[in-house]
Protein backbone atom coordinates (compact mmCIF):
# COMPACT_ATOMS: atom_id res chain seq x y z
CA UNK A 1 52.70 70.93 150.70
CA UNK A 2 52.13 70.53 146.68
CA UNK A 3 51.80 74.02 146.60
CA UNK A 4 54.99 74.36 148.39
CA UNK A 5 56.42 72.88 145.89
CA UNK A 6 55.12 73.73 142.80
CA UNK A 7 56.07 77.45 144.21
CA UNK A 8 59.81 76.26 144.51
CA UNK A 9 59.80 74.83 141.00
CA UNK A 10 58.40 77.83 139.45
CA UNK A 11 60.57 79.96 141.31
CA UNK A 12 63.93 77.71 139.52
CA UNK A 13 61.51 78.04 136.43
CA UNK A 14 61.56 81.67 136.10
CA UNK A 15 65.69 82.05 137.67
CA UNK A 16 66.32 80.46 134.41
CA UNK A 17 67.96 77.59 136.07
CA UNK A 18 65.87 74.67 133.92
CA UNK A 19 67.67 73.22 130.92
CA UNK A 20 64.91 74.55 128.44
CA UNK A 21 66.03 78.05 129.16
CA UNK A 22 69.83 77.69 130.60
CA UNK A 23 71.19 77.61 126.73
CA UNK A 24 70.07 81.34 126.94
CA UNK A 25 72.96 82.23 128.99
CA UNK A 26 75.93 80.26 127.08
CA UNK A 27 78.24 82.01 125.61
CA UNK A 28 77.71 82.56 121.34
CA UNK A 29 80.79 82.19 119.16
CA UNK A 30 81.34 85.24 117.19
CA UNK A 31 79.68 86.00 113.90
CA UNK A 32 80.65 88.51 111.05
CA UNK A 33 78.42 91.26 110.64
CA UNK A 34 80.42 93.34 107.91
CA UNK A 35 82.94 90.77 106.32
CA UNK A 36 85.62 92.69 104.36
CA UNK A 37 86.04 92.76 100.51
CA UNK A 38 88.22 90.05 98.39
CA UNK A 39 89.66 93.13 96.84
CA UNK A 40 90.89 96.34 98.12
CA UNK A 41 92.58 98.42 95.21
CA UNK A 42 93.77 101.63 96.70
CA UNK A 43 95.91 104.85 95.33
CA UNK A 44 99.07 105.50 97.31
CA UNK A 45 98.36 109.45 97.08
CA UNK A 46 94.92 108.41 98.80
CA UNK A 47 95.45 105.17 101.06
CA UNK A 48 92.26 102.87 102.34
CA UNK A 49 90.61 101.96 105.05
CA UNK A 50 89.37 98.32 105.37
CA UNK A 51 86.55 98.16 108.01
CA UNK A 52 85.71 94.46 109.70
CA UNK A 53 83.03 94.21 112.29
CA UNK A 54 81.72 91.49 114.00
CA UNK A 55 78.86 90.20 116.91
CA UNK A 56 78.83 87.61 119.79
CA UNK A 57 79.21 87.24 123.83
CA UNK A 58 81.30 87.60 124.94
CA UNK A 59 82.20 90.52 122.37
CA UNK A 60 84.76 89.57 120.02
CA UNK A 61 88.03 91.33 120.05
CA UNK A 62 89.34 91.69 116.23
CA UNK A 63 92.27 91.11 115.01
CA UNK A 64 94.09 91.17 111.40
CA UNK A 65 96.41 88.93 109.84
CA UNK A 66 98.76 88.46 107.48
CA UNK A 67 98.71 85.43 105.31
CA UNK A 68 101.52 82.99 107.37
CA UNK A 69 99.05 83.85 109.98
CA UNK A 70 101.30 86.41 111.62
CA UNK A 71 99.59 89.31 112.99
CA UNK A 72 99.86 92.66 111.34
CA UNK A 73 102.16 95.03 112.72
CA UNK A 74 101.65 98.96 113.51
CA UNK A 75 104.05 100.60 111.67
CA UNK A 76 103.90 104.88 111.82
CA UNK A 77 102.83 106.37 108.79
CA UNK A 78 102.51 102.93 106.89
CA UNK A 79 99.89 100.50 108.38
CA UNK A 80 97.43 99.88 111.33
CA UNK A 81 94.74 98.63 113.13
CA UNK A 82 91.89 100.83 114.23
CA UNK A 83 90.79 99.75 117.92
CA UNK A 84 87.41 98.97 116.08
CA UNK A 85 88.90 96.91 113.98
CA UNK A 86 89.32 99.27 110.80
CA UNK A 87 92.36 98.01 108.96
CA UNK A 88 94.37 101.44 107.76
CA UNK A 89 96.92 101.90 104.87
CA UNK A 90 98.19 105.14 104.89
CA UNK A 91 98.75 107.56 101.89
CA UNK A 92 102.53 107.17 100.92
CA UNK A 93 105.16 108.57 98.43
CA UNK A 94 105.94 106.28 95.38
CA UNK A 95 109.75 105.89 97.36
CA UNK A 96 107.50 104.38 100.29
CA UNK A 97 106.12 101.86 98.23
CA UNK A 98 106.96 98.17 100.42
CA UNK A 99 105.51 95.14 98.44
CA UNK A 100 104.76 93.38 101.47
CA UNK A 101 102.67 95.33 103.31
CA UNK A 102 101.21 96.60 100.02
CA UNK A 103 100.66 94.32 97.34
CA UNK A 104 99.25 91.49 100.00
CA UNK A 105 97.05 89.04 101.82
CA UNK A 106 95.41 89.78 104.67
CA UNK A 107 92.63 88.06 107.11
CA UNK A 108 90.14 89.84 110.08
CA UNK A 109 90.05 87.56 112.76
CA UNK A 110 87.27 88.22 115.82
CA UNK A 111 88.01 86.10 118.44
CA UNK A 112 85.87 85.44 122.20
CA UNK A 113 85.74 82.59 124.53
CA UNK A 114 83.93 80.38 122.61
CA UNK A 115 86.36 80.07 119.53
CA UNK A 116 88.37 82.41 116.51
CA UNK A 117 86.35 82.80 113.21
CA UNK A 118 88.70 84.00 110.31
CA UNK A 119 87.67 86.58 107.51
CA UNK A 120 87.75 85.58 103.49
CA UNK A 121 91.51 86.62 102.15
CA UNK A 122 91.70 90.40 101.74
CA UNK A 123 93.93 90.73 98.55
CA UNK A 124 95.38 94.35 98.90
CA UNK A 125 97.13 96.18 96.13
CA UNK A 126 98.38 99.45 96.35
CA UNK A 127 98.66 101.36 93.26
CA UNK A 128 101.25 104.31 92.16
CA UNK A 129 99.55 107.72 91.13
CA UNK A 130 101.56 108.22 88.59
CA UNK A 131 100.79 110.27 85.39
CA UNK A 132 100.33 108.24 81.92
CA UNK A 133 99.48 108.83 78.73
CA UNK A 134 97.43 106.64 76.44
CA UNK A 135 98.23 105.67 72.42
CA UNK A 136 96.62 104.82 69.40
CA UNK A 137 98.21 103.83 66.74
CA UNK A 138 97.30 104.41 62.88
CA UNK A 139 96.69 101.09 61.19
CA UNK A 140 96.32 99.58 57.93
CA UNK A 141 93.34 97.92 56.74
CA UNK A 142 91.70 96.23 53.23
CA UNK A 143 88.88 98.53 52.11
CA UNK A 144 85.26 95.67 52.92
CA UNK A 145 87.19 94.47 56.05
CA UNK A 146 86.60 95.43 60.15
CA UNK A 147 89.42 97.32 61.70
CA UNK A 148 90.19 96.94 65.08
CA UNK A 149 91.79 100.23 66.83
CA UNK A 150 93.92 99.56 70.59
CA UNK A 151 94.48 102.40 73.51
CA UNK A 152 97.31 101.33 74.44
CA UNK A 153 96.96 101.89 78.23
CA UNK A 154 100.58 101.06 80.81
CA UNK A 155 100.77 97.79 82.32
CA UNK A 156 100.82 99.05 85.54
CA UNK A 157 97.36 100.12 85.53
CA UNK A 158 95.77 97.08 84.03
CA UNK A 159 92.38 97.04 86.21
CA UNK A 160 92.77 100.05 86.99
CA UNK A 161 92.30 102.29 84.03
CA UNK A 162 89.73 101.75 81.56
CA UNK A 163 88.52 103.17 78.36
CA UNK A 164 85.35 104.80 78.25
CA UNK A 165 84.73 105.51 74.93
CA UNK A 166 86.14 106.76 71.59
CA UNK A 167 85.67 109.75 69.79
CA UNK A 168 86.08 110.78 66.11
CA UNK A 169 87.15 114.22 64.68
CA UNK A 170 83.90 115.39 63.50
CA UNK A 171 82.05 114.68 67.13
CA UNK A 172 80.51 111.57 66.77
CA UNK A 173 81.42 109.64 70.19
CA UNK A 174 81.41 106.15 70.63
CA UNK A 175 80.32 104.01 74.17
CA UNK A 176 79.86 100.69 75.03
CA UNK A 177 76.77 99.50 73.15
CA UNK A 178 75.77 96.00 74.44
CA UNK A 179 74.24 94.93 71.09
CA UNK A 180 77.43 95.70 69.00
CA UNK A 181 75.56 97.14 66.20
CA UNK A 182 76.13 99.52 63.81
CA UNK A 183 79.42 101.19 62.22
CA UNK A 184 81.41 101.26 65.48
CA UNK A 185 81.53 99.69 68.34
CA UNK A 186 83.09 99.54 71.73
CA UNK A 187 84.00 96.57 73.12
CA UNK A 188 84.49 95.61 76.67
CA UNK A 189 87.93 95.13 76.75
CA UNK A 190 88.17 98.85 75.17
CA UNK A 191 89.03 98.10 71.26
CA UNK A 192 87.11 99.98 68.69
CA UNK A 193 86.08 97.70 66.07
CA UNK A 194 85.10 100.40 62.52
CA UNK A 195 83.48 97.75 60.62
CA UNK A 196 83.17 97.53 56.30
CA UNK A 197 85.52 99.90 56.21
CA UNK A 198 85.38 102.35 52.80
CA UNK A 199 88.08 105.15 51.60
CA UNK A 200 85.99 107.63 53.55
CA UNK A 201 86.70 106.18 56.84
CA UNK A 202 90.66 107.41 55.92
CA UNK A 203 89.56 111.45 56.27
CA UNK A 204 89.06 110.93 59.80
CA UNK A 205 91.16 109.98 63.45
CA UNK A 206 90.07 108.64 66.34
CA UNK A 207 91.03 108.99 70.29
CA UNK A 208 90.25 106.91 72.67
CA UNK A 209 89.31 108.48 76.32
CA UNK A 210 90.61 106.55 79.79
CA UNK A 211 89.16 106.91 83.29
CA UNK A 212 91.37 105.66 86.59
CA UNK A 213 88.89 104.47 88.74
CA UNK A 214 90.93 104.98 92.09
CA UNK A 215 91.72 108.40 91.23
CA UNK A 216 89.08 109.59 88.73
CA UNK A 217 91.50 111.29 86.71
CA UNK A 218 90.64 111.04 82.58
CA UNK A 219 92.99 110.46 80.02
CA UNK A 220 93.01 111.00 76.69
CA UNK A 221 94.79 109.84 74.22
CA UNK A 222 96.47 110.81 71.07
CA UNK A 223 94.74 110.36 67.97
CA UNK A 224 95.45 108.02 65.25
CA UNK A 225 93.60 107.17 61.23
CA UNK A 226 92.99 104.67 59.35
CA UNK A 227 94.93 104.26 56.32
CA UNK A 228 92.76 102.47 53.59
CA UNK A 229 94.13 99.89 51.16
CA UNK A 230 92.29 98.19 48.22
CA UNK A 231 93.22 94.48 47.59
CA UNK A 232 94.26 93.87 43.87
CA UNK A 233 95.15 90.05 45.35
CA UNK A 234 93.95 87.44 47.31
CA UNK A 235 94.28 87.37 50.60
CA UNK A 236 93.88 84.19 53.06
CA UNK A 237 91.12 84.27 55.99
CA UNK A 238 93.15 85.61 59.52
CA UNK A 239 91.61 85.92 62.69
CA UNK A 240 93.21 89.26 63.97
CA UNK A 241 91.26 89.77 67.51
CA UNK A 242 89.92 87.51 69.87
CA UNK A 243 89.91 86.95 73.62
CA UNK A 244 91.50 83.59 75.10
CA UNK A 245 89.34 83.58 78.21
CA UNK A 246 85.88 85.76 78.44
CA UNK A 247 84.25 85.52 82.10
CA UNK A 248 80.25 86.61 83.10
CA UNK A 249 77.97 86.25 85.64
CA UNK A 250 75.68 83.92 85.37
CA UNK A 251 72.71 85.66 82.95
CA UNK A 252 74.53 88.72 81.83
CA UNK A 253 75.11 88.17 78.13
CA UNK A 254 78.54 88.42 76.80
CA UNK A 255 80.27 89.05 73.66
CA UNK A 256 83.00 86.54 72.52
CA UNK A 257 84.80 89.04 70.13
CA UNK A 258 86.24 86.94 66.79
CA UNK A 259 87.34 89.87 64.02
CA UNK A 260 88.80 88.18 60.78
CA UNK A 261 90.44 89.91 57.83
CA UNK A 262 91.00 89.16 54.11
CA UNK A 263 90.25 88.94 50.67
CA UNK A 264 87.68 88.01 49.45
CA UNK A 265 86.03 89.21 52.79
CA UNK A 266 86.10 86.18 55.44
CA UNK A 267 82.69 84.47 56.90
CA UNK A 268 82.73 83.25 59.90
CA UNK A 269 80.67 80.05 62.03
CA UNK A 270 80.99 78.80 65.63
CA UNK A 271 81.33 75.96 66.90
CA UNK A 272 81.04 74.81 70.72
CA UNK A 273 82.64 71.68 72.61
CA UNK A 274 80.22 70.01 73.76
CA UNK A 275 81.16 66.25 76.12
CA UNK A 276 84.52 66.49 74.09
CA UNK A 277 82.92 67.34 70.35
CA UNK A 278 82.33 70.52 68.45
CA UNK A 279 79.26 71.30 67.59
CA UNK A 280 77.58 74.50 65.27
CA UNK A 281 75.70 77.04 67.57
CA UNK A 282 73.05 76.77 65.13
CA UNK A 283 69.28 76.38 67.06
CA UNK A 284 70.17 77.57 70.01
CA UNK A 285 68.22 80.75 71.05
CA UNK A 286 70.87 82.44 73.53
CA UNK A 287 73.98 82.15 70.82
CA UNK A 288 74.06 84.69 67.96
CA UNK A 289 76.77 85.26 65.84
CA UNK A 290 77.23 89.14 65.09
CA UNK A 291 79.47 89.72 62.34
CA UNK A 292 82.61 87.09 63.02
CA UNK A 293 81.95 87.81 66.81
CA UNK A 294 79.22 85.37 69.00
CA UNK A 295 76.80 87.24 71.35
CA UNK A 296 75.57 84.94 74.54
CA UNK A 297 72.44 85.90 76.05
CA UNK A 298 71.31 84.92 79.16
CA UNK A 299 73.80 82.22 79.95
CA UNK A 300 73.28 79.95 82.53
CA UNK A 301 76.56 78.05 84.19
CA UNK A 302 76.13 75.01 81.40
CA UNK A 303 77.38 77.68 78.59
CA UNK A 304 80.59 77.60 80.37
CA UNK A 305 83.10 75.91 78.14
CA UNK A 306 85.02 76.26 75.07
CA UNK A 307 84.24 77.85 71.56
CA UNK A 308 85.72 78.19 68.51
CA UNK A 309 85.35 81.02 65.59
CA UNK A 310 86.11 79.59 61.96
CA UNK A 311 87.03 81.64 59.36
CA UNK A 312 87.31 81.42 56.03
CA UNK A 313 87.48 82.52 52.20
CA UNK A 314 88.37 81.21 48.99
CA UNK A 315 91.84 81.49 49.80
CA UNK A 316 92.19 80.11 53.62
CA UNK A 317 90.80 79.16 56.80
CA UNK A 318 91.76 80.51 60.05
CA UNK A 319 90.47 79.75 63.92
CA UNK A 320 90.86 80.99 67.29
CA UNK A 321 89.26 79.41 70.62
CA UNK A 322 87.49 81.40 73.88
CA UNK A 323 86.90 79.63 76.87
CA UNK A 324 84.06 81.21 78.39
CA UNK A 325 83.54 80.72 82.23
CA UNK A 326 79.47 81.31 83.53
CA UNK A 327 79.83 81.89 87.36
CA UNK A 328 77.68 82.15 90.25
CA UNK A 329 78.88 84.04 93.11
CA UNK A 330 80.07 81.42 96.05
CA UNK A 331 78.33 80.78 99.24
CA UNK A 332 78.19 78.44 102.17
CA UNK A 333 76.45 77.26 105.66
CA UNK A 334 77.51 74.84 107.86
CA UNK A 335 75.11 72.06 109.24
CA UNK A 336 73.96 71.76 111.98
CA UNK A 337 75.12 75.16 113.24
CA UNK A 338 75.63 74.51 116.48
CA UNK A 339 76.53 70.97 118.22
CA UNK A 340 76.45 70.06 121.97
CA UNK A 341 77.46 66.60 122.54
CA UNK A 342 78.91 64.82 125.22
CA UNK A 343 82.43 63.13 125.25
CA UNK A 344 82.54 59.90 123.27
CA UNK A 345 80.37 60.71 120.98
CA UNK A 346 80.97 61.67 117.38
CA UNK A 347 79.78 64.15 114.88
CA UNK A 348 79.35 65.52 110.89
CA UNK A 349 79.75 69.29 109.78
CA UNK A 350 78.07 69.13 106.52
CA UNK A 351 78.84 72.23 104.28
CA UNK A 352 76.14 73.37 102.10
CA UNK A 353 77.76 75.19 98.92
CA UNK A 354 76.20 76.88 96.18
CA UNK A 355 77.85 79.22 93.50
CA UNK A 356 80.43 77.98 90.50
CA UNK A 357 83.07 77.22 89.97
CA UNK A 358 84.73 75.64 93.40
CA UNK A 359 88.04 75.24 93.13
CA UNK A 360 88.92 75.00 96.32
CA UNK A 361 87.39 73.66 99.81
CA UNK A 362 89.30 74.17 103.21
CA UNK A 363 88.14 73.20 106.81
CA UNK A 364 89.69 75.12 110.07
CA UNK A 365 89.48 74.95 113.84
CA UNK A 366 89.76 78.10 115.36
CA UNK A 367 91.51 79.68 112.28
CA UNK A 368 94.27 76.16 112.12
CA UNK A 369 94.14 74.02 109.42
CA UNK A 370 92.62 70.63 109.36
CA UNK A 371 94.24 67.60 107.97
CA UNK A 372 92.21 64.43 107.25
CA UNK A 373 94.04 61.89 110.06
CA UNK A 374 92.82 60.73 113.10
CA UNK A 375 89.74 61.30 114.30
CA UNK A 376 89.00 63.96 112.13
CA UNK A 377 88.22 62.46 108.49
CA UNK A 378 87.16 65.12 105.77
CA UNK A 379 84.59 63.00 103.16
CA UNK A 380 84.06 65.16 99.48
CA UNK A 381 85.80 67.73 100.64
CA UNK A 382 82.59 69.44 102.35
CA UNK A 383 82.10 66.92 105.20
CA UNK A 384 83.91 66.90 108.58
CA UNK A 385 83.40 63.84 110.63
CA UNK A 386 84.88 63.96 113.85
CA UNK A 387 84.71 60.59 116.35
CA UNK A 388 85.06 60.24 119.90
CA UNK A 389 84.61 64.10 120.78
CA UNK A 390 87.39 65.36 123.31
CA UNK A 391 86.86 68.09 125.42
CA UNK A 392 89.47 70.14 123.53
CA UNK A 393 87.51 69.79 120.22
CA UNK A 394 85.42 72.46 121.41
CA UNK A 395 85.41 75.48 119.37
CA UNK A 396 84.54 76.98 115.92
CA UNK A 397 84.79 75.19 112.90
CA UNK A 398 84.99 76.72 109.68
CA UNK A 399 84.49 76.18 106.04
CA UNK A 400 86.52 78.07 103.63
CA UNK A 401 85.35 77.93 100.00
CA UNK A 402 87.27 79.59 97.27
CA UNK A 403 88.04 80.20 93.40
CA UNK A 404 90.07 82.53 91.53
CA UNK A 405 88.50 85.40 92.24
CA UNK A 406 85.65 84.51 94.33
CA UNK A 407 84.89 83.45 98.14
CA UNK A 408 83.40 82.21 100.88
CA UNK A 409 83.02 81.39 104.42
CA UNK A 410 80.88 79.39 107.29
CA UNK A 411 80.87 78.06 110.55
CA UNK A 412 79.59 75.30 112.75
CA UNK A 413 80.01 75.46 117.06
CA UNK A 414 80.90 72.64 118.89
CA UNK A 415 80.16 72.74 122.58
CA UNK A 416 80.15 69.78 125.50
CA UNK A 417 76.76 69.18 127.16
């Protein structure tokens, strides 16, 4: 008889029908496996395809959205969605150009039984393939002094087009150089900065070259001198470059550009706001003041902050202030993962965040905003307490982390026992 039994229990064993093993065949919420880009910057003559692609049981159906949550339309010859999932803008004529399809926000949304799990915001700009032409202008500077030389690139393609170097008449070519030394030098933002400038420096022009990174099309621009002056009088300390707000990820140094003109020639010092007071750079290892301009190396997030250049003659004093902002790319998980609970009882969703800055934390059931009220309380912004679990609580929550130009997303299940 007890091997009767034991037979019969084995048999129930190996069905899968124990509750060790019957979790096995539950149905699993849906899971990105290729989450779409926060940017997609496209050229109209050469549309984009924005692929999404997700995992689960059963398998998710995918979906895209626009950002009042509507979904997105098939239009001919404009916009749609791929049955994989493949979001498609199609190559258009400048007349085409609609701003709401695309210069936009868009979401991928996979959705199963279990719940709907919502993509980061797609930002989508479509750019015109227009031709441009680049300018530099001539400009006038006191022999001793740094001259700073613009390509003056269109609006339009701000982000888009980018200098790539600068070029003088007799061959000598000028690229970014990371430790800004020497006679010329690139900077990130594309200015040329000639530095002590002498009369000699007058017999030659300069050009600076563009690139358009959607189309690959190069650029170059007209050429343009400097016309040397000497100084037969004073002239007070004035900052002439500098950039308001300089961003870099976390350990990449950085230039803070500072260029002052005068005469006498201007020196320059830095000073950093440190806990609401300035305070000289001097000491610290990963701060080096090239020139007028302050090189950061390997900064870590607490260099994020505010600095200012001084500068200053016999004659004057002039300053200027950069905000530098040290980030870590964002990232999050939800704890636990996955809760199975029974009615009545209540619960936490703890989500675990790690990049800077956060500027922004959101929680959502099944891609619809949560409010704090009720039964569902929302502690630090990155806790979800929910009490006295209903049966339509069930589904996928998610945690929706974001900055300016960063973000990030995770989810918890919640499932009855």
């Amino acid at each position: 008889m007890k091997a009767v039994l034991l037979t019969a229990f084995n048999t129930l064993f190996i069905c899968g029908l124990s509750p060790a093993t019957s979790d096995a065949f539950l149905p699993t919420s849906p899971i990105f496996t290729h989450e779409p880009p926060q940017l997609v910057q496209f050229s109209n003559s050469k549309g984009a395809h924005v692929s999404c692609a997700a995992r689960g049981d059963p398998f998710p159906h995918l979906t895209w959205t626009k950002e009042d949550g509507k979904e997105v339309p098939n239009i001919a010859e404009v916009v749609y969605v791929r049955p994989d999932g493949t979001l498609i803008f199609q190559p258009f004529s400048p007349d085409k150009y609609q701003q709401e399809i695309h210069s936009s926000s868009y979401r991928c949304l996979a959705t199963n039984s279990v719940g709907t799990i919502g993509s980061r915001k797609v930002t989508v700009e479509a750019v015109i393939d227009n031709k441009y032409n680049v300018r530099v202008y001539s400009d006038y500077i006191t022999q001793g002094n740094t001259a700073v030389l613009r390509c003056q690139i269109p609006p339009f393609l701000k982000g888009v087009a980018k200098v790539t170097s600068w070029s003088r008449d007799d061959g000598i070519v000028i690229h970014l150089d990371e430790e800004y030394g020497g006679k010329h030098s690139l900077l990130p933002s594309g200015e040329l900065l000639v530095k002590d400038v002498q009369r000699k420096d007058a017999y030659h022009s300069y050009r600076c070259q563009t690139r358009n990174r959607l189309t690959g099309f190069i650029v170059e621009s007209s050429s343009a001198k400097l016309i040397v002056t000497e100084s037969h009088n004073v002239v007070p300390a004035k900052i002439i470059h500098r950039e308001t707000h300089v961003r870099t990820p976390r350990g990449r140094k950085v230039l803070l550009p500072c260029v002052a003109q005068g005469y006498p020639i201007p020196s320059c010092s830095w000073l950093r706001n440190q806990n609401g007071r300035q305070k000289y750079i001097d000491g610290d290892p990963h701060l080096q003041v090239l020139g007028c301009s302050l090189m950061v190396r390997e900064p870590g997030v607490r260099y994020s902050g505010k600095y200012t250049c001084f500068a200053n003659n016999t004659v004057g004093t002039d300053k200027a202030e950069t905000e530098l902002l040290v980030y870590e790319h964002l990232s999050a998980e939800v704890f636990p993962a996955v809760q199975k609970v029974t009615t009545g009882q209540s619960v936490i969703f703890n989500c675990s965040i790690s990049g800077y800055p956060v500027q922004m934390i959101t929680w959502m059931k099944d891609m619809r905003p949560i409010v704090s009220q009720g039964r569902f309380n929302i502690l630090y912004s990155n806790i979800l307490s929910i009490s006295s679990v209903r049966k339509q609580d069930t589904g996928i929550y998610q945690c929706f982390v974001e900055n300016s130009f960063d973000s990030a997303q995770a989810l918890g299940t919640l499932v009855l026992a």
